[in-house]
Protein backbone atom coordinates (compact mmCIF):
# COMPACT_ATOMS: atom_id res chain seq x y z
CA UNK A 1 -1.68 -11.47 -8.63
CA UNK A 2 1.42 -9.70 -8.10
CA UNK A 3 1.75 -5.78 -6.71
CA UNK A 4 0.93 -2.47 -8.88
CA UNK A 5 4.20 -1.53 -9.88
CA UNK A 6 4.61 1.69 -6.64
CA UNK A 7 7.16 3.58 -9.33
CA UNK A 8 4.27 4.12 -11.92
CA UNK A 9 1.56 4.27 -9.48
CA UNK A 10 3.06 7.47 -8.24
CA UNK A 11 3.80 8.41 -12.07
CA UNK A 12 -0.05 7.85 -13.25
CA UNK A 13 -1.16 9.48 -9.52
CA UNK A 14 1.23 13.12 -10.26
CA UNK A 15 0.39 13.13 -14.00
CA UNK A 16 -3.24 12.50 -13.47
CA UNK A 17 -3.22 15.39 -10.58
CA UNK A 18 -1.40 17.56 -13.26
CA UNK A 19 -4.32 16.74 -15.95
CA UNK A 20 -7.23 17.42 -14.23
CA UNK A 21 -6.27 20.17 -13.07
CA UNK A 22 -4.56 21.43 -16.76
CA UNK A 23 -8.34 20.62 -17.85
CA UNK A 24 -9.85 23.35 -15.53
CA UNK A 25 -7.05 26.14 -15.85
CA UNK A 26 -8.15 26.04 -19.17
CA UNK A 27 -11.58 25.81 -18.24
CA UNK A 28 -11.38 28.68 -15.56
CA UNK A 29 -9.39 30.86 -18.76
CA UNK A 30 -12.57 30.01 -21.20
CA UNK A 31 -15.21 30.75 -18.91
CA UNK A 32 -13.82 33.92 -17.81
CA UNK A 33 -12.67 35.33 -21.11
CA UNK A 34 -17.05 34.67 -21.74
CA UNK A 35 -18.41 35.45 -18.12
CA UNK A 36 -19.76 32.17 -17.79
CA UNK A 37 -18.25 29.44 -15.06
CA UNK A 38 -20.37 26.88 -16.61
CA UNK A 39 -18.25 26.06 -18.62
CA UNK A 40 -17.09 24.05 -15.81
CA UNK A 41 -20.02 21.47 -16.28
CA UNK A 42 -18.40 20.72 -19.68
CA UNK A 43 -14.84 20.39 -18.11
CA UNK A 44 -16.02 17.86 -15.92
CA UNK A 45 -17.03 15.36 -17.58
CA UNK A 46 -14.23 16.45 -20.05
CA UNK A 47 -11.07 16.44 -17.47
CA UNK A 48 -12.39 12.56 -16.61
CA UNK A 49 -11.70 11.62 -20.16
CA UNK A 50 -8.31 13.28 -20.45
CA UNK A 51 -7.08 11.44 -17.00
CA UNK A 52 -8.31 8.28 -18.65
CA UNK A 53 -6.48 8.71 -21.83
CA UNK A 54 -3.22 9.86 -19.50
CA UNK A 55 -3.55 7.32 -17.34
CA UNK A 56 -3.60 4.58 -20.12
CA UNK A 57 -0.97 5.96 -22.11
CA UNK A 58 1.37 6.02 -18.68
CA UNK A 59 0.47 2.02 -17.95
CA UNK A 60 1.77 0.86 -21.25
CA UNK A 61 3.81 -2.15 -20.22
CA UNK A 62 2.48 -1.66 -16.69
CA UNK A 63 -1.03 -2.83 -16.48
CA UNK A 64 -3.17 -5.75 -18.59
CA UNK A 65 -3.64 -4.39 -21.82
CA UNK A 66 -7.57 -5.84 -21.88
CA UNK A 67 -8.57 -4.31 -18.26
CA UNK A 68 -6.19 -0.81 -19.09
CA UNK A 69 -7.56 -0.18 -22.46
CA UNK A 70 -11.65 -1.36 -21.24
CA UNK A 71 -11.28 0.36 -18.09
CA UNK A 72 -9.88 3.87 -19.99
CA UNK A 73 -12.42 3.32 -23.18
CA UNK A 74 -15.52 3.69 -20.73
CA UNK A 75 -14.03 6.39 -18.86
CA UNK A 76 -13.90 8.26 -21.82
CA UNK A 77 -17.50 7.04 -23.14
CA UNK A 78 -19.10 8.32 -20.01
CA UNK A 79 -16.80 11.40 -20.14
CA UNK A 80 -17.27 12.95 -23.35
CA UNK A 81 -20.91 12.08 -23.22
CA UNK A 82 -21.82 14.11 -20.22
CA UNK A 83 -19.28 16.96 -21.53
CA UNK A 84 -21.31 16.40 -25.28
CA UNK A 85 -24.72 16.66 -23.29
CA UNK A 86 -24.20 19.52 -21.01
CA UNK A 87 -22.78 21.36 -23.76
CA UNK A 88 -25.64 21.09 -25.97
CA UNK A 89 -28.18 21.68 -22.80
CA UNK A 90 -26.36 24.82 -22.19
CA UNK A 91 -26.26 26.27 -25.37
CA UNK A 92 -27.42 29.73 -25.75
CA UNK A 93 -27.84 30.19 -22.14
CA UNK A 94 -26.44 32.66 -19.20
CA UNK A 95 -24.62 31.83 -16.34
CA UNK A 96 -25.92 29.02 -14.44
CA UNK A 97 -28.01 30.67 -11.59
CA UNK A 98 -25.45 28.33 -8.85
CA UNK A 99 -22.40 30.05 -10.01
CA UNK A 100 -24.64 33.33 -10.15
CA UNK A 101 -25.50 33.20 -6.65
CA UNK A 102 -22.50 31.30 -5.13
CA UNK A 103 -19.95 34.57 -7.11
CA UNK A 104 -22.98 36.85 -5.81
CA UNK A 105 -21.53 36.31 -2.11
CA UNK A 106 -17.93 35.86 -2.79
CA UNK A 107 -15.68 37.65 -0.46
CA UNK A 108 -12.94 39.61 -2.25
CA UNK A 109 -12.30 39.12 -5.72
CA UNK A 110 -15.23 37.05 -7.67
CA UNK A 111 -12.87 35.65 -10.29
CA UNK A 112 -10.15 34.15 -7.94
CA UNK A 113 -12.83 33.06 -5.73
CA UNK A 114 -14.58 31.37 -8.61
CA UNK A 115 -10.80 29.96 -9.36
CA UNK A 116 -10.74 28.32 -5.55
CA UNK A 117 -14.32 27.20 -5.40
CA UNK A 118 -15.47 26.09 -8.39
CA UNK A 119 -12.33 25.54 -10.91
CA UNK A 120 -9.68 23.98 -8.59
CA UNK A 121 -12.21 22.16 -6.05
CA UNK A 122 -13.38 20.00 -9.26
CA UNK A 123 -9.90 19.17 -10.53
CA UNK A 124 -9.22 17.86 -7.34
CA UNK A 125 -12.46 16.13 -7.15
CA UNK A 126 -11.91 14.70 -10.44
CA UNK A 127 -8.64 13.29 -9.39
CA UNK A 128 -10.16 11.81 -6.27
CA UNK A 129 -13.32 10.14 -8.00
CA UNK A 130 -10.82 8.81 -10.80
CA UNK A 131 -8.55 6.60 -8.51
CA UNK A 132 -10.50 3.54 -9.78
CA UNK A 133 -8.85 3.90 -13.09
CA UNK A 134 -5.82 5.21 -11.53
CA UNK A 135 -5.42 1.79 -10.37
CA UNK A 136 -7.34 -0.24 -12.89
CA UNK A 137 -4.78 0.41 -15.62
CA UNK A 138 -2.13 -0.51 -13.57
CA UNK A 139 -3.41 -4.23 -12.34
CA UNK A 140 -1.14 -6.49 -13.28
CA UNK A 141 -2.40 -10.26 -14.08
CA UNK A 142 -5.59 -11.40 -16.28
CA UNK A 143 -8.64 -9.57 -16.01
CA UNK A 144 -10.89 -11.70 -14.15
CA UNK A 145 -15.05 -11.37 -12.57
CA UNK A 146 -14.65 -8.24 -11.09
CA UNK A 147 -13.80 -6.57 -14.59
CA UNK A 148 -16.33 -8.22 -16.12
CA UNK A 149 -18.96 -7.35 -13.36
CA UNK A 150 -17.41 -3.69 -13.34
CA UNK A 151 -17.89 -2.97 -17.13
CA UNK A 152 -21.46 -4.49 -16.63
CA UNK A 153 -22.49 -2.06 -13.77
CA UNK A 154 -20.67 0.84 -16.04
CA UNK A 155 -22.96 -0.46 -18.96
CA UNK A 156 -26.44 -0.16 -16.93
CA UNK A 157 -25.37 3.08 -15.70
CA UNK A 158 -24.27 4.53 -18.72
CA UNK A 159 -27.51 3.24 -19.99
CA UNK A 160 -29.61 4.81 -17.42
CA UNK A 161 -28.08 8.34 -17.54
CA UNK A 162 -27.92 8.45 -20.97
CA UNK A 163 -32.00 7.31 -21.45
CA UNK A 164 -32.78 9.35 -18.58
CA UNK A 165 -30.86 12.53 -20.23
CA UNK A 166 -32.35 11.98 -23.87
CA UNK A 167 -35.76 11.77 -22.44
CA UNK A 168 -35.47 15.05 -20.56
CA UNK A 169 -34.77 16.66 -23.52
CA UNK A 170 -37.17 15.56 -26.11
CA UNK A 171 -39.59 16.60 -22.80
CA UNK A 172 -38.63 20.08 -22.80
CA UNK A 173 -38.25 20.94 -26.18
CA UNK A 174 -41.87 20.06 -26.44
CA UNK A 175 -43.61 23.99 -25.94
CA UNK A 176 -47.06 21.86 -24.84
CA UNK A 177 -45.01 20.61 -21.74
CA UNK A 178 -43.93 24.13 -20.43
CA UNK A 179 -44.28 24.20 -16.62
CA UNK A 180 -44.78 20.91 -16.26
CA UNK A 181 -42.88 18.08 -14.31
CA UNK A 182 -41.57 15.15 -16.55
CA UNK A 183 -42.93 12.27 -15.14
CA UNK A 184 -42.73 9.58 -18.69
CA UNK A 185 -40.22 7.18 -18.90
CA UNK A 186 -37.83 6.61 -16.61
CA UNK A 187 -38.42 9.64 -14.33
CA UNK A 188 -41.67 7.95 -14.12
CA UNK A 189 -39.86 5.26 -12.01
CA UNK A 190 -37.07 7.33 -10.83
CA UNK A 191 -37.00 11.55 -10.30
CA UNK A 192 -33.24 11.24 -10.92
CA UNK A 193 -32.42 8.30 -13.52
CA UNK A 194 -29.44 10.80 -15.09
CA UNK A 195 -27.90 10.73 -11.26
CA UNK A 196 -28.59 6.77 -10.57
CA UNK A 197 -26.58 6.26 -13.65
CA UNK A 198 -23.64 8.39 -12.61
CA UNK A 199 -23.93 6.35 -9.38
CA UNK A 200 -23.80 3.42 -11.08
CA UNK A 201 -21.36 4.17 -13.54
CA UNK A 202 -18.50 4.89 -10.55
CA UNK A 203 -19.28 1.97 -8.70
CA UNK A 204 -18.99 -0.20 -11.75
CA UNK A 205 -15.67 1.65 -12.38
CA UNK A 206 -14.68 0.78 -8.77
CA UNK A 207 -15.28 -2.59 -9.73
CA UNK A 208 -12.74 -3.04 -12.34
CA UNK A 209 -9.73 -1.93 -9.59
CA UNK A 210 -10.81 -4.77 -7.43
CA UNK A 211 -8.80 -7.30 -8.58
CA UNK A 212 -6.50 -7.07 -5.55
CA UNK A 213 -7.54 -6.04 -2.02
CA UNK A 214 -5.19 -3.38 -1.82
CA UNK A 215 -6.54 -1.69 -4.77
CA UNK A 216 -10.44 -2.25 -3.79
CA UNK A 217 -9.75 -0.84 0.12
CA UNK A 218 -7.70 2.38 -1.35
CA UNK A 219 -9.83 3.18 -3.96
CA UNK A 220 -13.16 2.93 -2.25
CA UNK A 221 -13.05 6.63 -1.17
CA UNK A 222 -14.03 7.42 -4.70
CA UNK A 223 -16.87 5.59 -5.12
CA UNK A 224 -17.92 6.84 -1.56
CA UNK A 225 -17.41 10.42 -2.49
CA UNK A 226 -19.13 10.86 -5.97
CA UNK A 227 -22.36 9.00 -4.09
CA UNK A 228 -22.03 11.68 -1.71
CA UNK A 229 -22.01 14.79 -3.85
CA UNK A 230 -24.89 12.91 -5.95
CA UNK A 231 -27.12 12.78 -2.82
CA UNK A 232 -25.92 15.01 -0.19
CA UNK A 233 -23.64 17.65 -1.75
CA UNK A 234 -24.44 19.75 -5.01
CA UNK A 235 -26.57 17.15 -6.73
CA UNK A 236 -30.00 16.09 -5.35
CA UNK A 237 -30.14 18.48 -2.43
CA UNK A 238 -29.82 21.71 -4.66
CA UNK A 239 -31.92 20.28 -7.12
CA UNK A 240 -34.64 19.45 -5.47
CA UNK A 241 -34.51 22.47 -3.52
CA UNK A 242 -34.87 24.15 -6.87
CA UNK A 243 -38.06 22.29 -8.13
CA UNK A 244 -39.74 22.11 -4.63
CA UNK A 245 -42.51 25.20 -5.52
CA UNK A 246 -43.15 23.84 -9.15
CA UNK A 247 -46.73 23.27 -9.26
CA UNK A 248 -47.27 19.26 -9.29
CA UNK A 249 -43.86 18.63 -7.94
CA UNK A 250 -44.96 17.74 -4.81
CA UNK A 251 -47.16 14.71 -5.88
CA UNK A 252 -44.46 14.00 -8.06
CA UNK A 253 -42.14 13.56 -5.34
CA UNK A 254 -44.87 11.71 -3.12
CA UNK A 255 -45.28 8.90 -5.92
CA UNK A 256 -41.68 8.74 -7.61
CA UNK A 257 -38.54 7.33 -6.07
CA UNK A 258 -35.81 9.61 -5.31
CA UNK A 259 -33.23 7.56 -6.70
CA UNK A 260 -33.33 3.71 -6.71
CA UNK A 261 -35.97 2.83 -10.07
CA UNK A 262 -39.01 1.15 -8.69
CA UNK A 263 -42.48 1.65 -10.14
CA UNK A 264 -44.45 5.04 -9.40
CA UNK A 265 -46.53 4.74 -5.85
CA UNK A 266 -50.62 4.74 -6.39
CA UNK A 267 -51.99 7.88 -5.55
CA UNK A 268 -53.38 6.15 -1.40
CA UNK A 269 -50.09 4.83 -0.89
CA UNK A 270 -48.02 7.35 1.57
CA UNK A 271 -45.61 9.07 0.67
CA UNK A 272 -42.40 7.79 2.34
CA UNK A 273 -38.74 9.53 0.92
CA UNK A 274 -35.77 7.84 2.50
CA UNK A 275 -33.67 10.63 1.45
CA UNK A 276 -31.43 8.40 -0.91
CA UNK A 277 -31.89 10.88 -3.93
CA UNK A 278 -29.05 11.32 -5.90
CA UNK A 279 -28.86 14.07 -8.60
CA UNK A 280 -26.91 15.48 -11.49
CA UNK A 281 -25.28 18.89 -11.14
CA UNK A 282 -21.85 17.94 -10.68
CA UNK A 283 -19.65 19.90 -7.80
């Protein structure tokens, strides 16, 4: 397979930069025009899509026309139906108590702080997580097993997040299961299925760039980074820190996995939590 092309690499790279963060400007204008940063949950998920559709626009005549238009299409699947679902979650609510407390201790003023911290640090995160597709689009040559095995990976994820999400909701808007911990389903297996299929659905997207080794080594930072804001940054850790002291959580958490899906420990196993949780609530 021959090289990406470096003259639209750089082209799809600036213009992708320039999207994302054209996504949250907008983003940072709408939220505080309403008071409400999280809006910024919606942009996410939205500013993946838009670098997709930029990207694959840009590699016209470029990249493989099967991998560039399969690689952008689930990019913008995934995208729009996070952005669709956090939307309609947040609905009719305040702020999101994160932004409240994180604005709570700015330094200076709140609004350029939330600008910096919030707005601007998830454009760029955006562009980092989306060099898989970056790439993908551009890959010249047939697509081959590693597209294939990408778009599967993609499909389980989307899949699980998607599942995970719809049962979650039906859950809650249930008034007989107020204060209680959903534990049907797939959060019967998992306490984060939403956040193993956002996993999932980046490593399968990392996939479909590894046609050449060039591509795979510089591109791995993004699947490396979105696992570590699912279970280390601003996903699992916060989260869980959240639901610790909710009555029942904490035999929840002793018979559920934390992330990988496995069947629900009996009550005289022990508890053992490797601290591979991922979660969902974005940067």
């Amino acid at each position: 397979m021959s090289a990406l092309d470096p003259g639209a690499l750089g082209l799809v790279l600036a213009a992708s930069a320039a999207t994302a963060g054209a996504v949250m400007l907008t983003a940072f204008a709408i939220g505080t025009a309403k008071g409400l940063h999280r809006i910024v949950d919606v942009a996410w998920g939205a500013a993946f899509a838009a670098v997709a559709v930029v990207a694959w626009f840009l590699s016209a005549g470029h990249g493989d026309d099967v991998r560039r238009t399969a690689v952008a299409l689930a990019t913008v699947v995934w995208g729009l139906r996070l952005a669709t679902h956090i939307a309609l979650r947040g609905r009719g609510h305040g702020e999101d108590p994160r932004y409240a407390r994180m604005l709570a201790r700015a330094r200076g003023n709140p609004t350029l702080y939330a600008l910096r911290k919030v707005y601007l640090l998830q454009g760029a995160l955006v562009w980092l997580v989306s060099l898989p597709v970056q790439f993908a689009v551009l890959l010249p040559g047939p697509p081959g097993a590693t597209l294939w095995a990408g778009l599967a990976v993609w499909a389980v994820g989307l899949g699980f997040e998607a599942v995970g999400d719809r049962q979650l909701a039906r859950f809650k808007a249930d008034p007989a299961n107020r204060g209680r911990i959903m534990d049907r389903g797939l959060w019967s297996w998992s306490r984060h299925p939403h956040y193993f299929g956002d996993f999932l659905v980046w490593w399968g997207l990392y996939l479909t760039a590894c046609a050449t080794w060039q591509s795979a080594l510089l591109t791995l930072v993004s699947p490396l980074v979105m696992s570590g804001l699912l279970i280390w940054g601003s996903g699992k850790r916060l989260l869980e820190a959240h639901m610790a002291n909710r009555p029942g959580y904490a035999a929840y958490r002793a018979r559920t996995s934390g992330f990988i899906p496995r069947p629900p420990r009996r009550a005289a196993e022990p508890a053992r939590d490797g601290g591979d949780d991922p979660a969902r609530t974005h940067t």
